[in-house]
PDB file of N, CA and C in Angstrom:
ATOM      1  N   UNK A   1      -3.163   6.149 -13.103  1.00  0.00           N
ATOM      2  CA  UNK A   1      -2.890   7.225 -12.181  1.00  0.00           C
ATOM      3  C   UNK A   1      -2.591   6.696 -10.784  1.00  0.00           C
ATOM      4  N   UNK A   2      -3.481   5.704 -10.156  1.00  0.00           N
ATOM      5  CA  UNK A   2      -2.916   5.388  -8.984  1.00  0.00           C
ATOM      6  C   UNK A   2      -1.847   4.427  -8.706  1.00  0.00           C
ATOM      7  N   UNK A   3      -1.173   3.509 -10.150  1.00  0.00           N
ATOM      8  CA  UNK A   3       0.245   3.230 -10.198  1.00  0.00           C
ATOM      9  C   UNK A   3       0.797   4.287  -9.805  1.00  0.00           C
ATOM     10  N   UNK A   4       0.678   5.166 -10.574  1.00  0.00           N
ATOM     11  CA  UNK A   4       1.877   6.327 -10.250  1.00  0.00           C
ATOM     12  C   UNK A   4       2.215   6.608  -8.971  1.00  0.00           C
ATOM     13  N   UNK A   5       0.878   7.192  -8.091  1.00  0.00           N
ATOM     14  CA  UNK A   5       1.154   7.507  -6.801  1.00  0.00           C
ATOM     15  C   UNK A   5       0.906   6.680  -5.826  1.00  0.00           C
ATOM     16  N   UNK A   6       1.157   5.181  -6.068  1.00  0.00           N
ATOM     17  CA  UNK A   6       1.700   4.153  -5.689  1.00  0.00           C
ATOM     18  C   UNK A   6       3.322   3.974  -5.874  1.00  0.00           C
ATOM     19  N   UNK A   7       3.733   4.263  -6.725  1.00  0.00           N
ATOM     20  CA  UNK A   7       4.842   4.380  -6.983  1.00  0.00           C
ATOM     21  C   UNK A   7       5.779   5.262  -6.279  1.00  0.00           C
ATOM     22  N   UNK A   8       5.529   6.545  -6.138  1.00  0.00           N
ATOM     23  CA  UNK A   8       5.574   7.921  -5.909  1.00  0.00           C
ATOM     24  C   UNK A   8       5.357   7.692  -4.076  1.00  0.00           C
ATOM     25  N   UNK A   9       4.846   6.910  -3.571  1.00  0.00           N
ATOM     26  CA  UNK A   9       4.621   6.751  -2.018  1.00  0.00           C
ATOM     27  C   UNK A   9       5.801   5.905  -1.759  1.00  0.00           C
ATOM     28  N   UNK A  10       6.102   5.017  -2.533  1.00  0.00           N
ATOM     29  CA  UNK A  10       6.944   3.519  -2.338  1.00  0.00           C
ATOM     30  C   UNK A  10       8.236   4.689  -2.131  1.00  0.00           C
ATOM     31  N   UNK A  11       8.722   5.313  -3.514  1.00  0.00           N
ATOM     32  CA  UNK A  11       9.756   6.244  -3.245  1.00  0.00           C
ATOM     33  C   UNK A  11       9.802   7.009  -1.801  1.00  0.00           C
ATOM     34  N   UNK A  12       8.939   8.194  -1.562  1.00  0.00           N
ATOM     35  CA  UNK A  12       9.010   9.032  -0.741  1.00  0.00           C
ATOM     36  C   UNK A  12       8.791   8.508   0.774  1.00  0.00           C
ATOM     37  N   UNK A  13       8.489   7.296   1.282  1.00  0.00           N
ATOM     38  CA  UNK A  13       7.378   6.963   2.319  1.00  0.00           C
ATOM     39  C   UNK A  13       8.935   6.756   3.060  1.00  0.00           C
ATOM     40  N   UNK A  14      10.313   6.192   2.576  1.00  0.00           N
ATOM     41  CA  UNK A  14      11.046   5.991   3.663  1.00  0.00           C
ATOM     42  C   UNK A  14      11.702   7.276   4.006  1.00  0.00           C
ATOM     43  N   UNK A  15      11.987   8.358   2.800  1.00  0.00           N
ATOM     44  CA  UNK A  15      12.452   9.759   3.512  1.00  0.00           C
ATOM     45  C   UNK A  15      11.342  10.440   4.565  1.00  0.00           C
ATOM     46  N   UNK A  16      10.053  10.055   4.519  1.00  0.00           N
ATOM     47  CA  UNK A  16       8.920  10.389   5.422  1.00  0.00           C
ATOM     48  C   UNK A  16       8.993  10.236   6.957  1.00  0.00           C
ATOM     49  N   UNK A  17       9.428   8.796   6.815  1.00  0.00           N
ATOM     50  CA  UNK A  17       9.774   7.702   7.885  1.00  0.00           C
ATOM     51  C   UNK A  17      11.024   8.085   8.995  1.00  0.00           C
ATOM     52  N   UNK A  18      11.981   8.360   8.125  1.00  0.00           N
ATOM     53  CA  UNK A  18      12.998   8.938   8.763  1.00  0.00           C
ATOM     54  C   UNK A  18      12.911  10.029   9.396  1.00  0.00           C
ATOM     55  N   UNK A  19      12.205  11.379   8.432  1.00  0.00           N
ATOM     56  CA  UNK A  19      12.094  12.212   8.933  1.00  0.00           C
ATOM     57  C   UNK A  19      10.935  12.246  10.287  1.00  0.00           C
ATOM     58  N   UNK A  20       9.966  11.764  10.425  1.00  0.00           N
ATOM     59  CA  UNK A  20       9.304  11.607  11.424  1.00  0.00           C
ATOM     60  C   UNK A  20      10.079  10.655  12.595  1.00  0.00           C
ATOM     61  N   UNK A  21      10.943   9.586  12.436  1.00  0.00           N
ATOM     62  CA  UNK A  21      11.397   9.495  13.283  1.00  0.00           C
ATOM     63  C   UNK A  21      12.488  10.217  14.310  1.00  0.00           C
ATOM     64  N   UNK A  22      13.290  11.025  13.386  1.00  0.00           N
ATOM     65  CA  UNK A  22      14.499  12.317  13.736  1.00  0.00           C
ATOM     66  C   UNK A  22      13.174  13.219  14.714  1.00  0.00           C
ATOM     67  N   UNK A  23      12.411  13.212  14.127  1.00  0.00           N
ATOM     68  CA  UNK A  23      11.430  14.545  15.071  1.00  0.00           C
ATOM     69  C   UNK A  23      10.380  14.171  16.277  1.00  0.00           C
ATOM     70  N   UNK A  24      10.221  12.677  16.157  1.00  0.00           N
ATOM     71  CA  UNK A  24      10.169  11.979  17.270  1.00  0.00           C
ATOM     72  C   UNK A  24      11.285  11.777  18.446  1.00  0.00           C
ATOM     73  N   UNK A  25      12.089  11.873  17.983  1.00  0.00           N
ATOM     74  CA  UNK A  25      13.512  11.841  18.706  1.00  0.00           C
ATOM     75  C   UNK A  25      13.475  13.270  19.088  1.00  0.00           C
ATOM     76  N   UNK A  26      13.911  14.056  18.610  1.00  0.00           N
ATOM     77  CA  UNK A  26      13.487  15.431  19.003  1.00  0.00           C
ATOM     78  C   UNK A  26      12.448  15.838  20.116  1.00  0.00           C
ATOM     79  N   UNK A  27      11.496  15.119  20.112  1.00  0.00           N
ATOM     80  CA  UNK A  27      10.251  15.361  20.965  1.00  0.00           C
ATOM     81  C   UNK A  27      10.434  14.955  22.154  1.00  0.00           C
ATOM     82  N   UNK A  28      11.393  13.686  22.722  1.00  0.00           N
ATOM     83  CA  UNK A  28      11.711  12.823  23.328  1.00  0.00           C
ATOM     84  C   UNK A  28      12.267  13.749  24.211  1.00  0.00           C
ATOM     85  N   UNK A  29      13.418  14.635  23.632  1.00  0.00           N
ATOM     86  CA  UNK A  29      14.422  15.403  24.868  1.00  0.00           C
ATOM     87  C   UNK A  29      13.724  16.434  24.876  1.00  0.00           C
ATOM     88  N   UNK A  30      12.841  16.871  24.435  1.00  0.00           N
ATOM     89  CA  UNK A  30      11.861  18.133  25.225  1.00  0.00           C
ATOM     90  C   UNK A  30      10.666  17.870  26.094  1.00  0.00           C
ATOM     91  N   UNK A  31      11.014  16.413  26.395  1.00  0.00           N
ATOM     92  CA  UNK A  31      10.311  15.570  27.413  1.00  0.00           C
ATOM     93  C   UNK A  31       8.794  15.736  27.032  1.00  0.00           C
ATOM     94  N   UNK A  32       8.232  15.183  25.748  1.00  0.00           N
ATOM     95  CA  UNK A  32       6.848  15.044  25.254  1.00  0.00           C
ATOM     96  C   UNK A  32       6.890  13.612  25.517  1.00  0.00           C
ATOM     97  N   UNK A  33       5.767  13.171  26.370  1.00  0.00           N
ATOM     98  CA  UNK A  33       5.715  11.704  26.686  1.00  0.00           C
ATOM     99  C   UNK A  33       5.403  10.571  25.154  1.00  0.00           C
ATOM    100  N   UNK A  34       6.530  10.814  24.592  1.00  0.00           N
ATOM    101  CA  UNK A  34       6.546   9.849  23.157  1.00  0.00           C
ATOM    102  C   UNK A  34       6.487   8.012  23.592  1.00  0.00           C
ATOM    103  N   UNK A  35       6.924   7.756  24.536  1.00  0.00           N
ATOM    104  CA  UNK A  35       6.501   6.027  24.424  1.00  0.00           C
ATOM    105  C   UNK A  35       4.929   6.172  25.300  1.00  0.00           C
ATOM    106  N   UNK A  36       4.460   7.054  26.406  1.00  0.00           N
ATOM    107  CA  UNK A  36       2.851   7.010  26.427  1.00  0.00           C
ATOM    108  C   UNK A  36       2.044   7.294  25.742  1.00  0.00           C
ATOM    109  N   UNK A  37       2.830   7.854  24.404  1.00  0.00           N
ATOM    110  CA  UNK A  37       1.731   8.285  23.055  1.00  0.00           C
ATOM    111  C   UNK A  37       1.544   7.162  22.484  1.00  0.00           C
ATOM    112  N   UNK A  38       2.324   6.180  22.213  1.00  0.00           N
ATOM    113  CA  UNK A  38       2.533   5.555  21.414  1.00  0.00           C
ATOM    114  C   UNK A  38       1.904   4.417  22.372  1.00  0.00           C
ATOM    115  N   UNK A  39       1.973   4.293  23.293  1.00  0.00           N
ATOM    116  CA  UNK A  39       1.538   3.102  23.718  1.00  0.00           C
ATOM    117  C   UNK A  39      -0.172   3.247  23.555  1.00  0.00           C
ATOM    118  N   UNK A  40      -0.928   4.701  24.159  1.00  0.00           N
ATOM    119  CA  UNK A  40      -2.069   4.704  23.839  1.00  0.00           C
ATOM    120  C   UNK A  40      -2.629   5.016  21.954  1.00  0.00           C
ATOM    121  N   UNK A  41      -1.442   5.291  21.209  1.00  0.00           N
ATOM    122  CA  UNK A  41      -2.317   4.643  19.882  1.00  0.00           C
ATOM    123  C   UNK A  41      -1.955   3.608  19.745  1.00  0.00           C
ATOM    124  N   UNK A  42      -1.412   2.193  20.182  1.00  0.00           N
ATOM    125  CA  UNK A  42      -1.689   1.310  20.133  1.00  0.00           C
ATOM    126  C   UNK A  42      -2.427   0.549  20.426  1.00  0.00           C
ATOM    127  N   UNK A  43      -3.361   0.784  21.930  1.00  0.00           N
ATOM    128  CA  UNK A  43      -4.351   0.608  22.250  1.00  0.00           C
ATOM    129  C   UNK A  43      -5.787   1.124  21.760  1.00  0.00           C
ATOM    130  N   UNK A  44      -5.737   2.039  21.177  1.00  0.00           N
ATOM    131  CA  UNK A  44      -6.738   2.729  20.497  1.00  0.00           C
ATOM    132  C   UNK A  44      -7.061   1.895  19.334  1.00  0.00           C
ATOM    133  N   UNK A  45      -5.786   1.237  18.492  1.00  0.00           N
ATOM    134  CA  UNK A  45      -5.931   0.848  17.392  1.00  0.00           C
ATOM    135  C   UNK A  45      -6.448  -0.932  17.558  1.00  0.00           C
ATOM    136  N   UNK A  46      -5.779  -1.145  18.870  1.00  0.00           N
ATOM    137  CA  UNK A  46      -6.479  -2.704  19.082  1.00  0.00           C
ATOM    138  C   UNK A  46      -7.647  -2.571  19.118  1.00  0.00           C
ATOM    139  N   UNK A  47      -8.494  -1.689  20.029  1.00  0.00           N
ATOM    140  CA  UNK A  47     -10.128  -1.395  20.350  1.00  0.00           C
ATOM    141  C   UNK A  47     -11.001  -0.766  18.905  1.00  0.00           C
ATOM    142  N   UNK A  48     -10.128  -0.120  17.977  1.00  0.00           N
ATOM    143  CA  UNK A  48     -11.257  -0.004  16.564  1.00  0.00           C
ATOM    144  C   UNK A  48     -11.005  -1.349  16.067  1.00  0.00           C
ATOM    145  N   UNK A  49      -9.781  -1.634  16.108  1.00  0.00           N
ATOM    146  CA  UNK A  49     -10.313  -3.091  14.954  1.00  0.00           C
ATOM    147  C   UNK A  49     -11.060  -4.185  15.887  1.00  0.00           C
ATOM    148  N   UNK A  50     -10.735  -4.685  17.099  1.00  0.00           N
ATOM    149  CA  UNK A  50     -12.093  -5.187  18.102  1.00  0.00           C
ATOM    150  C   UNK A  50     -13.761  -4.591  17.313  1.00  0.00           C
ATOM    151  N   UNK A  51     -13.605  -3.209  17.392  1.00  0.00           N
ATOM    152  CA  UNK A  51     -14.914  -2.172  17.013  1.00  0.00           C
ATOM    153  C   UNK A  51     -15.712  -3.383  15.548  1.00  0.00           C
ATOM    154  N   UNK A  52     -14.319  -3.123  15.157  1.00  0.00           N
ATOM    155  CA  UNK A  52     -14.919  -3.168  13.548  1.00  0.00           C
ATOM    156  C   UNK A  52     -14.868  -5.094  13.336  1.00  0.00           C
ATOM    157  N   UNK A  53     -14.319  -5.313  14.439  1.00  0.00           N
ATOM    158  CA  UNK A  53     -14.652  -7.105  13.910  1.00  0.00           C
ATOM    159  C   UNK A  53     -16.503  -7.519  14.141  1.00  0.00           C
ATOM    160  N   UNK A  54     -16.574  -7.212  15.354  1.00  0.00           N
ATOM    161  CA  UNK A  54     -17.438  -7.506  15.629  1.00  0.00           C
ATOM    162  C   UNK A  54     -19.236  -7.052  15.225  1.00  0.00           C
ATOM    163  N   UNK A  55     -18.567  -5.643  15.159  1.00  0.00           N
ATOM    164  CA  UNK A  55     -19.860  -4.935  14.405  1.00  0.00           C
ATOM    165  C   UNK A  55     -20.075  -4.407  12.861  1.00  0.00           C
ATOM    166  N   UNK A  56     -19.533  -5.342  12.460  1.00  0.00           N
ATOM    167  CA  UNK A  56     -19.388  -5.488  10.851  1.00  0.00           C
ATOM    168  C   UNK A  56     -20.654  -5.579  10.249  1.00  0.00           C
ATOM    169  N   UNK A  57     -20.906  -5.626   9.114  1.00  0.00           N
ATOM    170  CA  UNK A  57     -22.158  -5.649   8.916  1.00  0.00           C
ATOM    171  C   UNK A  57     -22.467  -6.563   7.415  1.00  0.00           C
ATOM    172  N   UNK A  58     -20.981  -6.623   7.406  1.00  0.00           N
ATOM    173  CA  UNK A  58     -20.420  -8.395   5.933  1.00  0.00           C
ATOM    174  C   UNK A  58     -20.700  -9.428   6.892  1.00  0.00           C
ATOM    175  N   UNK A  59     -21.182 -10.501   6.517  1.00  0.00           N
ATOM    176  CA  UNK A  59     -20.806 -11.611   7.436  1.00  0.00           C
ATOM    177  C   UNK A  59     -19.653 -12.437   6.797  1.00  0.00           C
ATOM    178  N   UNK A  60     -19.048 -13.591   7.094  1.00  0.00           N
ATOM    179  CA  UNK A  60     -17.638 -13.870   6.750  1.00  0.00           C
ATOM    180  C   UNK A  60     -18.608 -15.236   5.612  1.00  0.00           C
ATOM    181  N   UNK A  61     -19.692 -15.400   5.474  1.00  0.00           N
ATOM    182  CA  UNK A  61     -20.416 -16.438   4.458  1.00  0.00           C
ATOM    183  C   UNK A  61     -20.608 -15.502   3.617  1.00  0.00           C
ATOM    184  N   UNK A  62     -20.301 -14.124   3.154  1.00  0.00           N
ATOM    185  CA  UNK A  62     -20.502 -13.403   2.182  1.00  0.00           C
ATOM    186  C   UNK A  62     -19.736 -13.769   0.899  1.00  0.00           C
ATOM    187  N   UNK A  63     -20.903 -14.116  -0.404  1.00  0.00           N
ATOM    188  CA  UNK A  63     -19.881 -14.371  -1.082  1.00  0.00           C
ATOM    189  C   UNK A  63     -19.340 -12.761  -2.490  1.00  0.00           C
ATOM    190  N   UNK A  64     -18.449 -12.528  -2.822  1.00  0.00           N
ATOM    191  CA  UNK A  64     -18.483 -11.592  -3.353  1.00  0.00           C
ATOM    192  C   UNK A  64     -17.810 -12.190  -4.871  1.00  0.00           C
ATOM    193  N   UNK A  65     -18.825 -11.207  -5.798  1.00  0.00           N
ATOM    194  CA  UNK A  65     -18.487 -11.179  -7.119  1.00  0.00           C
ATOM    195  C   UNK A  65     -17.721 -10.431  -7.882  1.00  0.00           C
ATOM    196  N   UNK A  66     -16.575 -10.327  -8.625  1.00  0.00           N
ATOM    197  CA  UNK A  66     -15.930  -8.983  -8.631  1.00  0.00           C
ATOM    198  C   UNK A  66     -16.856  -8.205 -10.259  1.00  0.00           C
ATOM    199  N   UNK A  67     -16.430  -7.404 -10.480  1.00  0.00           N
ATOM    200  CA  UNK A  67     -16.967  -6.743 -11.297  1.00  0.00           C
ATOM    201  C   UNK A  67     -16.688  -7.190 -12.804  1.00  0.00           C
ATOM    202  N   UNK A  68     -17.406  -7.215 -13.510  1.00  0.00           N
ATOM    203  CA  UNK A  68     -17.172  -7.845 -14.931  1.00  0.00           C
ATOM    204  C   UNK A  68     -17.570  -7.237 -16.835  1.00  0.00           C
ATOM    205  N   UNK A  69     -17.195  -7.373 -17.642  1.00  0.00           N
ATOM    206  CA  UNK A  69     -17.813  -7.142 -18.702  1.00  0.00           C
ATOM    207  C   UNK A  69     -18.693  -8.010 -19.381  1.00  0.00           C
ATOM    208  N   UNK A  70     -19.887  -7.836 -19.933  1.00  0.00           N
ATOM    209  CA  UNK A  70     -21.050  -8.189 -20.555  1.00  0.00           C
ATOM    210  C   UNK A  70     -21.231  -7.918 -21.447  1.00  0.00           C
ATOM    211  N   UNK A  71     -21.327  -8.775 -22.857  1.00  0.00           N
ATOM    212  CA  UNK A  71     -21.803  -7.480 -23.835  1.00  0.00           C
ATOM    213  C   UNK A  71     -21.426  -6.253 -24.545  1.00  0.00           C
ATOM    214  N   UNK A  72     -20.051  -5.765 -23.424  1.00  0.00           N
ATOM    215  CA  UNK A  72     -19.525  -4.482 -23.868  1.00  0.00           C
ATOM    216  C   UNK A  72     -20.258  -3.503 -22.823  1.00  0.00           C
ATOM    217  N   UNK A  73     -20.838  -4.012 -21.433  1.00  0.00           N
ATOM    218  CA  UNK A  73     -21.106  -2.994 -20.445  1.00  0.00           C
ATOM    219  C   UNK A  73     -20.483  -3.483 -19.196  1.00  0.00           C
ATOM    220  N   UNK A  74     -20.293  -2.856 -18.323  1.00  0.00           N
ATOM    221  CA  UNK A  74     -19.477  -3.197 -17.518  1.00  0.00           C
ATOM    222  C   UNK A  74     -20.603  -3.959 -16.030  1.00  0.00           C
ATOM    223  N   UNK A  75     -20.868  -4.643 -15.551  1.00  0.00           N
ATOM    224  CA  UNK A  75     -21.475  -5.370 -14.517  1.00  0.00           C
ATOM    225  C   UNK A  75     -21.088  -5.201 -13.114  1.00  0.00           C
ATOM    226  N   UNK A  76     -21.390  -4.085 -12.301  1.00  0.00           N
ATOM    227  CA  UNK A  76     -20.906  -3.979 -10.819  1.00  0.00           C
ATOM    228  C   UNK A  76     -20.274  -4.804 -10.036  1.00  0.00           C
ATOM    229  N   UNK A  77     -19.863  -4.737  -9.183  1.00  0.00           N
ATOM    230  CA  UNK A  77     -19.212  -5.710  -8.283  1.00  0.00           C
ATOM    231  C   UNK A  77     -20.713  -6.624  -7.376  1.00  0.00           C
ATOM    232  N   UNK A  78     -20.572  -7.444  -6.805  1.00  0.00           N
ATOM    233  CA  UNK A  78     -22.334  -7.979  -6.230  1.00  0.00           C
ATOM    234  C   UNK A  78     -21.739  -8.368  -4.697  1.00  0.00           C
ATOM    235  N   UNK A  79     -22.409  -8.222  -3.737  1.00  0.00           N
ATOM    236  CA  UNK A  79     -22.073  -9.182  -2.520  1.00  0.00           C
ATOM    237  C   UNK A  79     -23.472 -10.104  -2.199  1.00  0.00           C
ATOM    238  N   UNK A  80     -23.072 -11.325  -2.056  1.00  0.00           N
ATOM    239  CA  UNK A  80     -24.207 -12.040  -1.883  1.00  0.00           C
ATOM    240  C   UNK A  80     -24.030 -13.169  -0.896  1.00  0.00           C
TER     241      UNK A  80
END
């Protein structure tokens, strides 16, 4: 199922693209400050991932196990 709508995004994501950009353009000559929007979610987005480097709560010596079969039961994923 999530091939599919993996698939299904890959298709649709550049008619998306376009269309949000045509209506960004649009926004532009009704004088909506579109490059100060954009500049402050870019800054927004530097300061969560800053957020999230630092106050993580994995450390980068984490080792992780992926999930497995046993027996015929399935064995969780582990972080250790």
């Amino acid at each position: 199922m999530i091939k599919k709508i993996i698939l299904l995004l890959a298709i649709v994501s550049p008619f998306l693209g376009y269309y949000f950009t045509v209506y960004l353009l649009k926004l532009e000559k009704k004088k909506v400050p579109v490059l100060k929007l954009s500049i402050a979610s870019v800054i927004f987005l530097i300061l969560i991932l800053i957020f999230f480097r630092y106050f993580s709560h994995i450390s980068p010596d984490t080792k992780y196990f992926p999930p497995k079969v046993k027996d015929g039961k399935i064995i969780p994923a582990k972080n250790e």
